[in-house]
N, C-alpha and C. Protein backbone atom coordinates (compact mmCIF):
# COMPACT_ATOMS: atom_id res chain seq x y z
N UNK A 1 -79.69 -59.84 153.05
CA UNK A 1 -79.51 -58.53 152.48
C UNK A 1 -78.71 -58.67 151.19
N UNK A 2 -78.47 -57.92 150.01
CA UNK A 2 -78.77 -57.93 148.88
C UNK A 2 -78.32 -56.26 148.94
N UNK A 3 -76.97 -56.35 148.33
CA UNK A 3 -76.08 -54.93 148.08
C UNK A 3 -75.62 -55.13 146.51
N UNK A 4 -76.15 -54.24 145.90
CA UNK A 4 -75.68 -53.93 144.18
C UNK A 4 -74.76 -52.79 144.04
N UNK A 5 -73.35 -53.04 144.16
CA UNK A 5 -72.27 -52.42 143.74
C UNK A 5 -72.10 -52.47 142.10
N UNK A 6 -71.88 -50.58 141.56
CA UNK A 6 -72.30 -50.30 140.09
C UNK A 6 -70.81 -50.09 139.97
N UNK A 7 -70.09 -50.99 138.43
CA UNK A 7 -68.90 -50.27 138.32
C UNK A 7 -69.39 -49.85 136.88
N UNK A 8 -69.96 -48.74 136.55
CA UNK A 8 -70.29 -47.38 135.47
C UNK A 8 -69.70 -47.53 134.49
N UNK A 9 -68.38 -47.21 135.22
CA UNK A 9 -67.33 -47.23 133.59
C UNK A 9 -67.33 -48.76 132.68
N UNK A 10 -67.45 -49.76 133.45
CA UNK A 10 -67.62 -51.21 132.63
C UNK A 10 -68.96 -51.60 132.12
N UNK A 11 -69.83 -50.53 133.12
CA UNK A 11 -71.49 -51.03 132.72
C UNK A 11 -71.58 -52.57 133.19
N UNK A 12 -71.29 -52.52 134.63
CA UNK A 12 -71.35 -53.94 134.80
C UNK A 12 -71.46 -53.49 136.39
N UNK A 13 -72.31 -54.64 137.35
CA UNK A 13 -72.72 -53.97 138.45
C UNK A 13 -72.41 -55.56 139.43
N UNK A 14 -71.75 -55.49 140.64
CA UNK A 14 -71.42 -56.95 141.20
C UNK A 14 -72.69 -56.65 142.61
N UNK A 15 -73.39 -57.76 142.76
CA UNK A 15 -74.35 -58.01 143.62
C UNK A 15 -73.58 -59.01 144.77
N UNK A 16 -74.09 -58.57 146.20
CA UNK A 16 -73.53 -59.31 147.02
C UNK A 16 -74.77 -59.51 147.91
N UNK A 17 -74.94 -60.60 148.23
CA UNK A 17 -75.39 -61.52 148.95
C UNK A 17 -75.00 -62.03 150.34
N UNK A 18 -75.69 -60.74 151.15
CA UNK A 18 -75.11 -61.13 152.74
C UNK A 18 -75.77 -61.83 153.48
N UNK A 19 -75.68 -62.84 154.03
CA UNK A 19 -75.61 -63.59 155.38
C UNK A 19 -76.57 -65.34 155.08
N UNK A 20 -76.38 -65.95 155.32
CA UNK A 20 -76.91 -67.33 155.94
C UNK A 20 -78.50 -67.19 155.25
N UNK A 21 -79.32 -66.22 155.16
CA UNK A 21 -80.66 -66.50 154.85
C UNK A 21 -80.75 -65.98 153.21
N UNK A 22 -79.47 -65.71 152.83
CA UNK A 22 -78.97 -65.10 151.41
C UNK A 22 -78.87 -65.93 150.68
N UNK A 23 -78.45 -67.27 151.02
CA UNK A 23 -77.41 -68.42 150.12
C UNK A 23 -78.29 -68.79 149.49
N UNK A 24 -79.50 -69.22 149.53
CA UNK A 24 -81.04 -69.78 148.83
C UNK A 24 -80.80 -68.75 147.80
N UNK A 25 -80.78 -67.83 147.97
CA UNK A 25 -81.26 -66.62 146.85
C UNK A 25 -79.80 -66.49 145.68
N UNK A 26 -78.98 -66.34 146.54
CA UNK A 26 -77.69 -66.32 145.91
C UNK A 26 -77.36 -67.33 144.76
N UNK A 27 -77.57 -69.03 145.27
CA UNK A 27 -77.36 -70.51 144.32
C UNK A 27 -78.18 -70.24 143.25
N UNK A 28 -79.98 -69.84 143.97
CA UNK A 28 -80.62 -69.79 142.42
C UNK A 28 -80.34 -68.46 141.26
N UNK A 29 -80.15 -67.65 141.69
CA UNK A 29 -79.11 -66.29 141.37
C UNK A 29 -78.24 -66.91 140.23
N UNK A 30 -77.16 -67.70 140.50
CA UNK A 30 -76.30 -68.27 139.65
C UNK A 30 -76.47 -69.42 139.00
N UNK A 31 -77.48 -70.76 139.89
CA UNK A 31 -77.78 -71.21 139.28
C UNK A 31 -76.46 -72.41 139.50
N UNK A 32 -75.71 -72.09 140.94
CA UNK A 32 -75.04 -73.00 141.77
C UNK A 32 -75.41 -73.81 142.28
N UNK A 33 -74.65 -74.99 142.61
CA UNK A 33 -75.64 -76.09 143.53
C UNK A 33 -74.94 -75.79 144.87
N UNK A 34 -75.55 -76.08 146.16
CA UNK A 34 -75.26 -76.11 147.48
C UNK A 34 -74.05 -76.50 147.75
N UNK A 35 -73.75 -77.51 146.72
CA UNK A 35 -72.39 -78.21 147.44
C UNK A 35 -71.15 -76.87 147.41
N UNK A 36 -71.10 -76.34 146.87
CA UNK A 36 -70.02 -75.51 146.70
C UNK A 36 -69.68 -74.37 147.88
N UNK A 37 -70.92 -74.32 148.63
CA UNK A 37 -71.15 -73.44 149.98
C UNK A 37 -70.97 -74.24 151.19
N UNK A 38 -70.59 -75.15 151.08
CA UNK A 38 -70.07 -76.16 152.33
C UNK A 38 -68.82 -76.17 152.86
N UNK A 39 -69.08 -75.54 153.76
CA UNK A 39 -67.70 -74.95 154.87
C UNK A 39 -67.21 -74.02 154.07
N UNK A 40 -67.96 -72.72 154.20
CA UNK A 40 -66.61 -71.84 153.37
C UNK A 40 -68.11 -70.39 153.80
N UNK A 41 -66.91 -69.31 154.28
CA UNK A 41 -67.77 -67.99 154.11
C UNK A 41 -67.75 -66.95 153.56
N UNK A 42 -67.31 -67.42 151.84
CA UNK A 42 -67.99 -66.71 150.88
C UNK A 42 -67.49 -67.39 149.79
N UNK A 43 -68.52 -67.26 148.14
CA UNK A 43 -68.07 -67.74 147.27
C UNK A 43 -68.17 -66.44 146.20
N UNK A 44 -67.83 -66.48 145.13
CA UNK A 44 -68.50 -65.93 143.90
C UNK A 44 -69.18 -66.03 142.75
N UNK A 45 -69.65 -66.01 141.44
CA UNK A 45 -70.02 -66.35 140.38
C UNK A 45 -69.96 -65.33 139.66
N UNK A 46 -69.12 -65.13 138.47
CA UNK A 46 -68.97 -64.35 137.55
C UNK A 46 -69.44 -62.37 138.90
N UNK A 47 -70.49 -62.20 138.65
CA UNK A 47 -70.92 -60.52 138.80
C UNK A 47 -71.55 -60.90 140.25
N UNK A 48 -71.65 -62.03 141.20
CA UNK A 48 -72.32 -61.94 142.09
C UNK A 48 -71.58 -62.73 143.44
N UNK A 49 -71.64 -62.20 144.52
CA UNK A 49 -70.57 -62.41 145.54
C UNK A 49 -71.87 -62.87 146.50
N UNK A 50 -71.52 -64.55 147.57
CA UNK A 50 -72.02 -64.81 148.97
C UNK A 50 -70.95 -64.32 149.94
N UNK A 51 -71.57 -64.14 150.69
CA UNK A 51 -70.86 -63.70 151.96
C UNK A 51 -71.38 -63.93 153.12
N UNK A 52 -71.07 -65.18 154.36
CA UNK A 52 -71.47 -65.89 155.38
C UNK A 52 -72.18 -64.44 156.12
N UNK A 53 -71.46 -63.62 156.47
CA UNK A 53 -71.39 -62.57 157.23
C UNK A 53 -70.32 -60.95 156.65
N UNK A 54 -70.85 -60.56 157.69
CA UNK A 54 -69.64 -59.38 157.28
C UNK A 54 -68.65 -58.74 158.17
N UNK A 55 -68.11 -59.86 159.08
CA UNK A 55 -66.83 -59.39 160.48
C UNK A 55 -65.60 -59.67 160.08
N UNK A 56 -65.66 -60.57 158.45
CA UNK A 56 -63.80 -60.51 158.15
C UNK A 56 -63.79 -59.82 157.11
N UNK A 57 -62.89 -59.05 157.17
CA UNK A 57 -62.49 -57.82 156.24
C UNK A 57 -61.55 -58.87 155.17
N UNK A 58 -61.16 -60.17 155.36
CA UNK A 58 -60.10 -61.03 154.62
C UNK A 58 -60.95 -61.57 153.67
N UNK A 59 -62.29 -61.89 154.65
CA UNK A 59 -63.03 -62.56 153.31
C UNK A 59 -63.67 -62.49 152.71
N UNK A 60 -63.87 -60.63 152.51
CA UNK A 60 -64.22 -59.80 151.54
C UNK A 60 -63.64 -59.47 150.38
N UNK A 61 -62.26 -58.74 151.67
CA UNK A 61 -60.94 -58.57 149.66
C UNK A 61 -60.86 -59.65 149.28
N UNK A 62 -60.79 -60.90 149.53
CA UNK A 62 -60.78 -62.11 148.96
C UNK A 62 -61.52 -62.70 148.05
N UNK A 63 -63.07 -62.86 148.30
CA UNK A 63 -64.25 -62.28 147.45
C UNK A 63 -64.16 -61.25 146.58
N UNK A 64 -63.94 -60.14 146.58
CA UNK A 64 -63.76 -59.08 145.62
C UNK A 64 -62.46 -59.31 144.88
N UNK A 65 -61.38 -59.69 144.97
CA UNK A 65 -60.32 -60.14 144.12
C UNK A 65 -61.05 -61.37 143.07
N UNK A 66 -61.25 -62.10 143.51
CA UNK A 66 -61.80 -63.14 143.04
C UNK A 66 -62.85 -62.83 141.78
N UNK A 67 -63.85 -61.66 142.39
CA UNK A 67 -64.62 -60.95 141.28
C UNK A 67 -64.35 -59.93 140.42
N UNK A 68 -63.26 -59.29 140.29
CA UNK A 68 -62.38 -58.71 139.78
C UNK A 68 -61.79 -59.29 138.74
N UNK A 69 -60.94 -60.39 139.42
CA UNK A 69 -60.15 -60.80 138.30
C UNK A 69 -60.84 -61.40 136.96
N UNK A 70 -62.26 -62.59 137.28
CA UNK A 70 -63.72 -62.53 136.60
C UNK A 70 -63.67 -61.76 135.63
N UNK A 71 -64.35 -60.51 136.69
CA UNK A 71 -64.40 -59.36 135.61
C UNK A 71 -63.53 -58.76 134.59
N UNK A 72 -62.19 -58.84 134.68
CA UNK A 72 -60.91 -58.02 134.58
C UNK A 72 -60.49 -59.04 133.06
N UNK A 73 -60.85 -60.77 133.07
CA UNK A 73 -60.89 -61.51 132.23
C UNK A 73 -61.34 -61.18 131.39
N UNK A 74 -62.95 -61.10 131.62
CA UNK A 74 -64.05 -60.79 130.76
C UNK A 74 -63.94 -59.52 129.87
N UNK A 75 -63.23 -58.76 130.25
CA UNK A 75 -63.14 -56.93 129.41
C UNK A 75 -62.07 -56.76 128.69
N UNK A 76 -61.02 -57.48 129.24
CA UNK A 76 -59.71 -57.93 128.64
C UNK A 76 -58.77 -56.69 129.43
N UNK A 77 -59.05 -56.08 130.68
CA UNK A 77 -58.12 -55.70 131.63
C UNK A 77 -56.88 -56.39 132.36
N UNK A 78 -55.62 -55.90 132.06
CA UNK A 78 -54.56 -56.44 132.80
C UNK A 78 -53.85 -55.74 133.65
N UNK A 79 -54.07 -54.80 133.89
CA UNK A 79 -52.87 -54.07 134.34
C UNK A 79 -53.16 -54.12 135.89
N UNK A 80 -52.06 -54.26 136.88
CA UNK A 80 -52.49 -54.54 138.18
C UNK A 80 -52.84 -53.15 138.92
N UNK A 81 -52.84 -51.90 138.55
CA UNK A 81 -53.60 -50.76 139.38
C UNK A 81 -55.14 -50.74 139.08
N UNK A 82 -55.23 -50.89 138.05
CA UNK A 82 -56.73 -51.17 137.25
C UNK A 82 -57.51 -51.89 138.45
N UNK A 83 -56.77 -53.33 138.75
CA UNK A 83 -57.43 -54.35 139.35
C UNK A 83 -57.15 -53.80 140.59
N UNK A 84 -55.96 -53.59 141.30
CA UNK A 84 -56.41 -52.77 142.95
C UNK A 84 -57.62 -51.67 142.76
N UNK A 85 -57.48 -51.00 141.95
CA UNK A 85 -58.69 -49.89 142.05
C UNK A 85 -59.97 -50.49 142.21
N UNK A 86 -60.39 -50.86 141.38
CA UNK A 86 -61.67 -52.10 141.19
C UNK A 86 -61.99 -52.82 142.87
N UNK A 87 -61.00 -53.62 143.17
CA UNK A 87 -61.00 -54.05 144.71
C UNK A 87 -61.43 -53.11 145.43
N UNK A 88 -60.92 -52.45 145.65
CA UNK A 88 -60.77 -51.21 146.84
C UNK A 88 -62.23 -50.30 146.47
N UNK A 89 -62.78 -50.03 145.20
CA UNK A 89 -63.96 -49.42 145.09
C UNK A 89 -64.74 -50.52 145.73
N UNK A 90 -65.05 -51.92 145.05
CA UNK A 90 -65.94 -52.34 145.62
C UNK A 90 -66.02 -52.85 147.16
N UNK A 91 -64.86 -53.05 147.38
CA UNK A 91 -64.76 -53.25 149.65
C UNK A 91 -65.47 -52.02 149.84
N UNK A 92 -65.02 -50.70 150.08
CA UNK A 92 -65.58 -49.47 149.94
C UNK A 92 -66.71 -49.55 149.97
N UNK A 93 -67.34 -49.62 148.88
CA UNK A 93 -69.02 -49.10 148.31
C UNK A 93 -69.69 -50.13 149.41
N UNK A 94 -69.23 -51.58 149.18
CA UNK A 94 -69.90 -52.55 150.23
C UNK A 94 -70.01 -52.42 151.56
N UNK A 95 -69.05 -51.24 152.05
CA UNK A 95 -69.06 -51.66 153.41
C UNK A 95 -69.32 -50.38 153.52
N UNK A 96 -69.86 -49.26 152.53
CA UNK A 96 -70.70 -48.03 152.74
C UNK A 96 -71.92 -48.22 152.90
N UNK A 97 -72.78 -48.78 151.93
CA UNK A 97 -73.85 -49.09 151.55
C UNK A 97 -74.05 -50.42 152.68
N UNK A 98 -73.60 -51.15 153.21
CA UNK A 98 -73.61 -52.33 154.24
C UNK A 98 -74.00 -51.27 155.53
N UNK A 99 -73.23 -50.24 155.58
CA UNK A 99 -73.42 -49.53 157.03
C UNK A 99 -75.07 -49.18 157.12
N UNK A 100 -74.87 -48.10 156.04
CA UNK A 100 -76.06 -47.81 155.69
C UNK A 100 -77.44 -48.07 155.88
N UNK A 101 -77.53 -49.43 155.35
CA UNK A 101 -78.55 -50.34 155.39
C UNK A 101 -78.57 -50.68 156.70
N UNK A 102 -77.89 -51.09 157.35
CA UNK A 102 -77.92 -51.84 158.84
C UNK A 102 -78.37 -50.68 160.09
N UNK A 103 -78.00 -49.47 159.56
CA UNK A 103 -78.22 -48.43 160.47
C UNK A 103 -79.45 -48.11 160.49
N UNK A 104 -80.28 -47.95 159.49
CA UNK A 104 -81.75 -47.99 159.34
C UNK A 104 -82.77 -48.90 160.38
């Protein structure tokens, strides 16, 4: 599954890549090699997040910090409410749009 979180105001949108049959899609996505997904359940690349699964809430904000700060580089954002906001929208939207989808 394949969740596109839009942040509007940056015009910039972070794609996440859920579960084990994702990671194929995800490496060529970025254009990662495999090795970097060995033992670990989740990585990032610049605008696009893997994620083994979705039962730790740790290694999501963790993932989303990670893509944040990325992002937060890239725009030339510093200020640390900026960057909690950003976090907290995208855990949010992901685990709205995650329900969502799964409930179907």
């Amino acid at each position: 599954m394949v969740i596109k979180v839009e942040l509007a105001i940056f015009d910039l949108a972070v794609f996440f890549f859920i579960g084990e049959d994702e990671k194929k899609n995800f490496l060529k996505q970025t254009g990662k090699d495999a090795d970097v997904l060995v033992d670990c359940d989740g990585f990032n690349s610049f605008n696009a997040v893997w994620l083994s699964n979705m039962k730790r809430i740790s290694v999501i904000v963790h993932e989303a910090h990670h893509v944040t700060s990325t992002i937060c580089d890239l725009i030339g954002v510093e200020d640390e409410e900026t960057k909690a906001y950003i976090i907290g929208y995208l855990v949010n939207e992901l685990l709205k749009k995650y329900t969502r989808k799964t409930k179907q």
